[in-house]
PDB file of N, CA and C in Angstrom:
ATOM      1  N   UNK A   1       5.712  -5.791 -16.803  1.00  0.00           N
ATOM      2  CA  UNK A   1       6.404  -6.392 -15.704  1.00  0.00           C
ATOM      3  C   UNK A   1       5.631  -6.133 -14.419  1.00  0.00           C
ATOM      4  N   UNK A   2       5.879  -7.263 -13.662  1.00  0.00           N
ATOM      5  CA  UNK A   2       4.883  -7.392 -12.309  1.00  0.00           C
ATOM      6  C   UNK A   2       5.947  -6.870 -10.789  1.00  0.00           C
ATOM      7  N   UNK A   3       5.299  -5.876 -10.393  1.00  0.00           N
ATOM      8  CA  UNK A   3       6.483  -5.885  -8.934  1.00  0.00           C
ATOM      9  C   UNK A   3       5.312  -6.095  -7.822  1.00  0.00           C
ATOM     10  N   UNK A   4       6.172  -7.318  -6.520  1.00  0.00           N
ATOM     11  CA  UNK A   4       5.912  -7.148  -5.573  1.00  0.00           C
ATOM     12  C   UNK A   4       6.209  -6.959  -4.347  1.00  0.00           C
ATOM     13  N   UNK A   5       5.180  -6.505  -3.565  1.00  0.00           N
ATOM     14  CA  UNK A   5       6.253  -6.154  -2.308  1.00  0.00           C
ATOM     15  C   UNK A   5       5.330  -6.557  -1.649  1.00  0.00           C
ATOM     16  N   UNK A   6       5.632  -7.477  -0.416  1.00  0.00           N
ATOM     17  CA  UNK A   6       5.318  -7.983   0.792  1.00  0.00           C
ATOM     18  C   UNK A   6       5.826  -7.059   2.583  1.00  0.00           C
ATOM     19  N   UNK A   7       5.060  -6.186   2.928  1.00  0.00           N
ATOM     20  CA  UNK A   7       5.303  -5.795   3.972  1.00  0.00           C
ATOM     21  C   UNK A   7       4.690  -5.682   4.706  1.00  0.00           C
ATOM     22  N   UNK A   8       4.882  -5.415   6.088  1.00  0.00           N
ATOM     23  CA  UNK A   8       4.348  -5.890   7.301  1.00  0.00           C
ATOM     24  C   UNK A   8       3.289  -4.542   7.585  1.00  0.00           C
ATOM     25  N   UNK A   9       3.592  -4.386   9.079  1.00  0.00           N
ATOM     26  CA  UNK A   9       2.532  -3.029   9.556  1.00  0.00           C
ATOM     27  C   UNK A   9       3.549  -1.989  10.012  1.00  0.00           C
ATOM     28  N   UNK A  10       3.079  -0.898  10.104  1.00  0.00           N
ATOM     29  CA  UNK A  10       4.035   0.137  10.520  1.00  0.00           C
ATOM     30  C   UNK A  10       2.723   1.026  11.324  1.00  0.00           C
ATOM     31  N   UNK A  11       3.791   1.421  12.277  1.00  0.00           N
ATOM     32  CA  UNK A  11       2.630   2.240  13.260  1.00  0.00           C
ATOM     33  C   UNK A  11       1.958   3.415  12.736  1.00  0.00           C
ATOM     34  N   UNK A  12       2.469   4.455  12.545  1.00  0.00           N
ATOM     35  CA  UNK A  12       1.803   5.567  12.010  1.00  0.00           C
ATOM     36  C   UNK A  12       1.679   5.998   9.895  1.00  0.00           C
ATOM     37  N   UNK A  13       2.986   5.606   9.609  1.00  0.00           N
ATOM     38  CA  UNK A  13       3.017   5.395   8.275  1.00  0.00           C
ATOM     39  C   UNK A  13       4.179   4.754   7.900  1.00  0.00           C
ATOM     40  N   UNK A  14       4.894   4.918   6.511  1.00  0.00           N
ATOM     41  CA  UNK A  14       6.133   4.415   5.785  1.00  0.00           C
ATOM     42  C   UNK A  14       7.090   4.733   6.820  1.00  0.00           C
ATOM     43  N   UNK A  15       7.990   4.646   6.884  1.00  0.00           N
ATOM     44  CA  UNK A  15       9.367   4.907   7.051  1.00  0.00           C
ATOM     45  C   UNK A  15       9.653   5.888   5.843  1.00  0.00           C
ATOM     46  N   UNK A  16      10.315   6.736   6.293  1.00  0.00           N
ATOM     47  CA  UNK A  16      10.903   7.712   4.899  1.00  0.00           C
ATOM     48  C   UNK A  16      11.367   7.721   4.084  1.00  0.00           C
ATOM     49  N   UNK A  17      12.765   6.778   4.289  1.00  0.00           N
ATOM     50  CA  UNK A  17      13.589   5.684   3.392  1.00  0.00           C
ATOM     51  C   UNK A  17      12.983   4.822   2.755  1.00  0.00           C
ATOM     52  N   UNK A  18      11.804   3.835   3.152  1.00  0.00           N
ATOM     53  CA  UNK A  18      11.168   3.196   2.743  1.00  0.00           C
ATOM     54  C   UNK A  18      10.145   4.254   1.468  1.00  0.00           C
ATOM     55  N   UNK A  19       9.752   5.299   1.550  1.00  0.00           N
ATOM     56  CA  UNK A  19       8.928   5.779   0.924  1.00  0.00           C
ATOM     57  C   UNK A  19       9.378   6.624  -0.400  1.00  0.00           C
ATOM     58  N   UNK A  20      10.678   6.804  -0.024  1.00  0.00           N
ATOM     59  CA  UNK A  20      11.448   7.221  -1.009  1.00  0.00           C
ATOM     60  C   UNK A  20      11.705   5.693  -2.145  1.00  0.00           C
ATOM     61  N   UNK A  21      11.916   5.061  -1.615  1.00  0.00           N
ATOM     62  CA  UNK A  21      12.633   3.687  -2.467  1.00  0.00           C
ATOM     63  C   UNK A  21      11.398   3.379  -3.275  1.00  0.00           C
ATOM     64  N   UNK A  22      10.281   3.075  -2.768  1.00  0.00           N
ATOM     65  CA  UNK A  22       8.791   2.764  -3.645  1.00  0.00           C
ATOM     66  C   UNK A  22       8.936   3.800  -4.478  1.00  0.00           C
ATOM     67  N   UNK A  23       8.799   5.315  -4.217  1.00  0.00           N
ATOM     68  CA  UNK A  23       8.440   6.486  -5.299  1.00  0.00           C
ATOM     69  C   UNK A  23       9.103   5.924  -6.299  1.00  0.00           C
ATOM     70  N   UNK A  24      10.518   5.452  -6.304  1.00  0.00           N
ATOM     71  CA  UNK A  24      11.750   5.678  -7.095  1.00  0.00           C
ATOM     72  C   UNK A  24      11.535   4.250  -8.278  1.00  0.00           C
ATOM     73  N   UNK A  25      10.524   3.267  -7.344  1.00  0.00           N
ATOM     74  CA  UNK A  25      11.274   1.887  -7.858  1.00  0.00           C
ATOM     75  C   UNK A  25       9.451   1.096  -8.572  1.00  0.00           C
ATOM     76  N   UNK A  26       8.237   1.900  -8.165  1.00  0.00           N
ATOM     77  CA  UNK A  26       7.174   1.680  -8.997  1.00  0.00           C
ATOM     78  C   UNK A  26       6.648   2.650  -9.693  1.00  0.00           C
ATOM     79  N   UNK A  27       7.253   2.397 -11.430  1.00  0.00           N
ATOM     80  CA  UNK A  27       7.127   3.379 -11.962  1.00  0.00           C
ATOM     81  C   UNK A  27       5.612   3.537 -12.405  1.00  0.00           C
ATOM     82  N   UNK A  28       4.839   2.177 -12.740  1.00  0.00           N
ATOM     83  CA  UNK A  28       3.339   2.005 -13.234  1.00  0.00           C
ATOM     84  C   UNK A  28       2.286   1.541 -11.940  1.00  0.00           C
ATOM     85  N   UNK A  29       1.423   2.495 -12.062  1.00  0.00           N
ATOM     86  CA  UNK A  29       1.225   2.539 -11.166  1.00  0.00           C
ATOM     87  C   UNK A  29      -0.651   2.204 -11.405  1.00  0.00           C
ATOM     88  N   UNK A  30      -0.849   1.388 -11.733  1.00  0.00           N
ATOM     89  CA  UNK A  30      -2.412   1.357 -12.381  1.00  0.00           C
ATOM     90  C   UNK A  30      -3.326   0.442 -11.404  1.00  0.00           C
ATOM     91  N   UNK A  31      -2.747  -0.653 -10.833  1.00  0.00           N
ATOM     92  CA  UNK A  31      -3.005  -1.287  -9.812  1.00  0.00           C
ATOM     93  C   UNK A  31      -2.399  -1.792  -8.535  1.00  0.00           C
ATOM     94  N   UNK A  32      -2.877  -1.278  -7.350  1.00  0.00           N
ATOM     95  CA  UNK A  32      -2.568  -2.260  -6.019  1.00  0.00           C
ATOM     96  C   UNK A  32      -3.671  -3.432  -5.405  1.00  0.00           C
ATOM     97  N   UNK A  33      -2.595  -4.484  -5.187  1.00  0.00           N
ATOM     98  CA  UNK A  33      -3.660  -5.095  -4.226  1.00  0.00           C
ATOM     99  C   UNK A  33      -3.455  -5.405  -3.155  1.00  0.00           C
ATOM    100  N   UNK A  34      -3.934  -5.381  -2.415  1.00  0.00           N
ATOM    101  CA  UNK A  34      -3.869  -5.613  -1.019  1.00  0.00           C
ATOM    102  C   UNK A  34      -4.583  -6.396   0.005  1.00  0.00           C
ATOM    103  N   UNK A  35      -3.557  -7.601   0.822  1.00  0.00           N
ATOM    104  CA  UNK A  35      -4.136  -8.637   1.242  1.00  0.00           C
ATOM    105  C   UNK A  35      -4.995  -8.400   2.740  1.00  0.00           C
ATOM    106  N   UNK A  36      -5.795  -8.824   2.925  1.00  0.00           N
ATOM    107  CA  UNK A  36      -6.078  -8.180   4.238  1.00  0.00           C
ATOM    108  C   UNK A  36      -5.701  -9.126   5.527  1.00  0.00           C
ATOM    109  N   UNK A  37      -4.692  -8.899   6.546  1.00  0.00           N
ATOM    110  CA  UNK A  37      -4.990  -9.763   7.512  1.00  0.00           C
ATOM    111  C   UNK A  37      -5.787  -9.887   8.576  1.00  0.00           C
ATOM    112  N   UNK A  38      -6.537  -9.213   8.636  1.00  0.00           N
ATOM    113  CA  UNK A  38      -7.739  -9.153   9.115  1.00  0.00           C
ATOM    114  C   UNK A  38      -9.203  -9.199   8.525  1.00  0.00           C
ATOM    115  N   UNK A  39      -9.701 -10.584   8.003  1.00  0.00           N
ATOM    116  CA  UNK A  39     -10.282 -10.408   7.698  1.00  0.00           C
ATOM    117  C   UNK A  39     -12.558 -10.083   7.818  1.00  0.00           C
ATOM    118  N   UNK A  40     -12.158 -10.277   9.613  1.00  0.00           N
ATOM    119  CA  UNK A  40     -13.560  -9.650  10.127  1.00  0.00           C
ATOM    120  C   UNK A  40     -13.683  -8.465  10.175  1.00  0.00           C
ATOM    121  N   UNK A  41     -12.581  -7.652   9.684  1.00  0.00           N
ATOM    122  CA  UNK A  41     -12.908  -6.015   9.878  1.00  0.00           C
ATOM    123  C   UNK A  41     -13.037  -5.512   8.246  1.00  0.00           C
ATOM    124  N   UNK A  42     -13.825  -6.335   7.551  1.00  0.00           N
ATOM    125  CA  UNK A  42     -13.620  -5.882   6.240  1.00  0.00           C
ATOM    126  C   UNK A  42     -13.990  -4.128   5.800  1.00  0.00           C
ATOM    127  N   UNK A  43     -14.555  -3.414   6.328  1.00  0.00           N
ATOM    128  CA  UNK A  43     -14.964  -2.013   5.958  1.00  0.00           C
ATOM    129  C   UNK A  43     -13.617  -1.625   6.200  1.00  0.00           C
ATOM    130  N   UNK A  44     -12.975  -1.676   7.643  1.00  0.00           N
ATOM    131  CA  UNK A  44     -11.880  -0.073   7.298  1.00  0.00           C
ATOM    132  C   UNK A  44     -10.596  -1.133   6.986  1.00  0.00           C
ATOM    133  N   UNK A  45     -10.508  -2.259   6.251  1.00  0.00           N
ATOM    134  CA  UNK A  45      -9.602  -2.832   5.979  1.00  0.00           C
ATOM    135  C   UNK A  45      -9.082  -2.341   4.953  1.00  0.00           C
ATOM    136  N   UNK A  46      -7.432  -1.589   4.727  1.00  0.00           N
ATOM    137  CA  UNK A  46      -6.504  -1.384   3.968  1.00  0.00           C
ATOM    138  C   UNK A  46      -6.998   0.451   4.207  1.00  0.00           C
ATOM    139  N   UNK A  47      -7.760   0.990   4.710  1.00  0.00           N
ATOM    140  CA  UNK A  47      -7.467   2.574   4.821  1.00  0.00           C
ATOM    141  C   UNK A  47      -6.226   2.855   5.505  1.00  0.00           C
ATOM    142  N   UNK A  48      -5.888   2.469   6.764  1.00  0.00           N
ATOM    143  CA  UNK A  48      -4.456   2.883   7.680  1.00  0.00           C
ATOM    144  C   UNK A  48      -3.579   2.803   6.025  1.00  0.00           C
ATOM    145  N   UNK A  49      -3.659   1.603   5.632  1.00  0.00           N
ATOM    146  CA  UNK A  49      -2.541   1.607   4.880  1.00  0.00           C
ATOM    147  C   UNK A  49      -2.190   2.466   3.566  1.00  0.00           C
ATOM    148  N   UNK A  50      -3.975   2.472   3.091  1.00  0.00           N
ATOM    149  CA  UNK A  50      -3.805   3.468   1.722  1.00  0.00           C
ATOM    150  C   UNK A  50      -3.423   5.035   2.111  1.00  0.00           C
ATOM    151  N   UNK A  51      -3.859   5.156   3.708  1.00  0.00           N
ATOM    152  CA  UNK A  51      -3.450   6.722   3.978  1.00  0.00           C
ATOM    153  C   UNK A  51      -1.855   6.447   3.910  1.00  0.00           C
ATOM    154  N   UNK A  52      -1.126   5.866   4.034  1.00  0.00           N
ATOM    155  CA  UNK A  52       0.452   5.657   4.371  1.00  0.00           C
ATOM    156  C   UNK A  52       0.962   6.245   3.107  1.00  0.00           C
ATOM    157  N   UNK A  53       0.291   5.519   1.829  1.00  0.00           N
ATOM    158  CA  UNK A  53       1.005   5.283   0.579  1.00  0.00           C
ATOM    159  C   UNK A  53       0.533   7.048  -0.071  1.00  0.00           C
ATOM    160  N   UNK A  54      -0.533   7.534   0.279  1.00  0.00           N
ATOM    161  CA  UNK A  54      -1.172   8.995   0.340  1.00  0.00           C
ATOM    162  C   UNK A  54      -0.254   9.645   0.795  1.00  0.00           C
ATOM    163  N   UNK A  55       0.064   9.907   1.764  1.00  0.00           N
ATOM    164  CA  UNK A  55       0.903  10.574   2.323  1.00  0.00           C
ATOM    165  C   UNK A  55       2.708  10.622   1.829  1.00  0.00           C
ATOM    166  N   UNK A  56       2.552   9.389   1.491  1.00  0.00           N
ATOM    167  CA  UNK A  56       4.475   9.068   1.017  1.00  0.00           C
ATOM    168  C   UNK A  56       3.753   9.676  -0.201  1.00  0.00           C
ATOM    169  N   UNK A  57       2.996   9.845  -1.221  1.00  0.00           N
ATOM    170  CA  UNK A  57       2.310  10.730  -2.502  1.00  0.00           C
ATOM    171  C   UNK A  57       2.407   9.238  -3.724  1.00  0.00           C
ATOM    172  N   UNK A  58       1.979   8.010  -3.352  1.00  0.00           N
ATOM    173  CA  UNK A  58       2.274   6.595  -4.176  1.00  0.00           C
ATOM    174  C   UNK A  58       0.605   6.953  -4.009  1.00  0.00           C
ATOM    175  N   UNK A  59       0.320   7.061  -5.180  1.00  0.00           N
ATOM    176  CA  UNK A  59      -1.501   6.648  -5.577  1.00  0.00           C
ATOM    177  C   UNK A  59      -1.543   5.665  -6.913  1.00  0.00           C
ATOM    178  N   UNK A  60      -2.288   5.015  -6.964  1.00  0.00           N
ATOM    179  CA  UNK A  60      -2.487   4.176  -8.082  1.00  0.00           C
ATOM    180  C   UNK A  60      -3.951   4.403  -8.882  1.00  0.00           C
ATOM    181  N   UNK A  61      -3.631   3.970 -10.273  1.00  0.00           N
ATOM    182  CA  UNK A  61      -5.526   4.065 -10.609  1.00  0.00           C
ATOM    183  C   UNK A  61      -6.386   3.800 -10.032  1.00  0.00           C
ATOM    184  N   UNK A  62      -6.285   2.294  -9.308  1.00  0.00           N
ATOM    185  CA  UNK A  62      -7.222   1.212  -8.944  1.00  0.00           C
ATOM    186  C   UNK A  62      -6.884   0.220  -7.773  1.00  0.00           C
ATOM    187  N   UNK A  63      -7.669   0.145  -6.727  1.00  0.00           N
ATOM    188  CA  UNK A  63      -7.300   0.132  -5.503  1.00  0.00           C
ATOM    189  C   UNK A  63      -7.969  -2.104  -5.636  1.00  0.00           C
ATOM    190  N   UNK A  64      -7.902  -2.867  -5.008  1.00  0.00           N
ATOM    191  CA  UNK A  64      -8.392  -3.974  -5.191  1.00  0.00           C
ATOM    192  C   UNK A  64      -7.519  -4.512  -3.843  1.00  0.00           C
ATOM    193  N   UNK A  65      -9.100  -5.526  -2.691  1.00  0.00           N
ATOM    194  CA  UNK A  65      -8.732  -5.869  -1.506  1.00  0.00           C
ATOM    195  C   UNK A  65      -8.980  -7.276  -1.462  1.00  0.00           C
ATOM    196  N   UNK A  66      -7.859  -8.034  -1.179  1.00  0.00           N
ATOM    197  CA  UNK A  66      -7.853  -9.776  -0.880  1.00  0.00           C
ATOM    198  C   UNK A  66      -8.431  -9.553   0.402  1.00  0.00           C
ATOM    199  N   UNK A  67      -9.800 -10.452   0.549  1.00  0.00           N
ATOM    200  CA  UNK A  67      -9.948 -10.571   2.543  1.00  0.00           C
ATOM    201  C   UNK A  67     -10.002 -12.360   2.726  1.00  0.00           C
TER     202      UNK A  67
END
């Protein structure tokens, strides 16, 4: 089964509530992908965000970036 989630930007990281609900609700965790909306800044595109999901403790096998 495929889950997705579409979300926006957040200033410093998750929301807490928010970070709790992901832990709880993606149990497989083998791939993310992630779209970039920015796509002239391709080098630090999706770090802010992978530190977010680091920090809430959501790591996946395999990281993969739409630009």
């Amino acid at each position: 089964m495929k889950t997705h989630y579409y979300l926006g930007w957040f200033n410093n990281s998750f929301p807490e509530k928010l970070s709790k609900v992901l832990q709880e609700d993606i149990k497989q965790r083998k791939l993310l992908v992630m779209i970039s909306s920015n796509p002239f800044h391709y080098e630090n595109v999706g770090s802010a965000e992978r530190s977010w999901l680091d920090q809430a403790g959501i790591t996946f096998e395999e990281y993969r970036l739409i630009n």
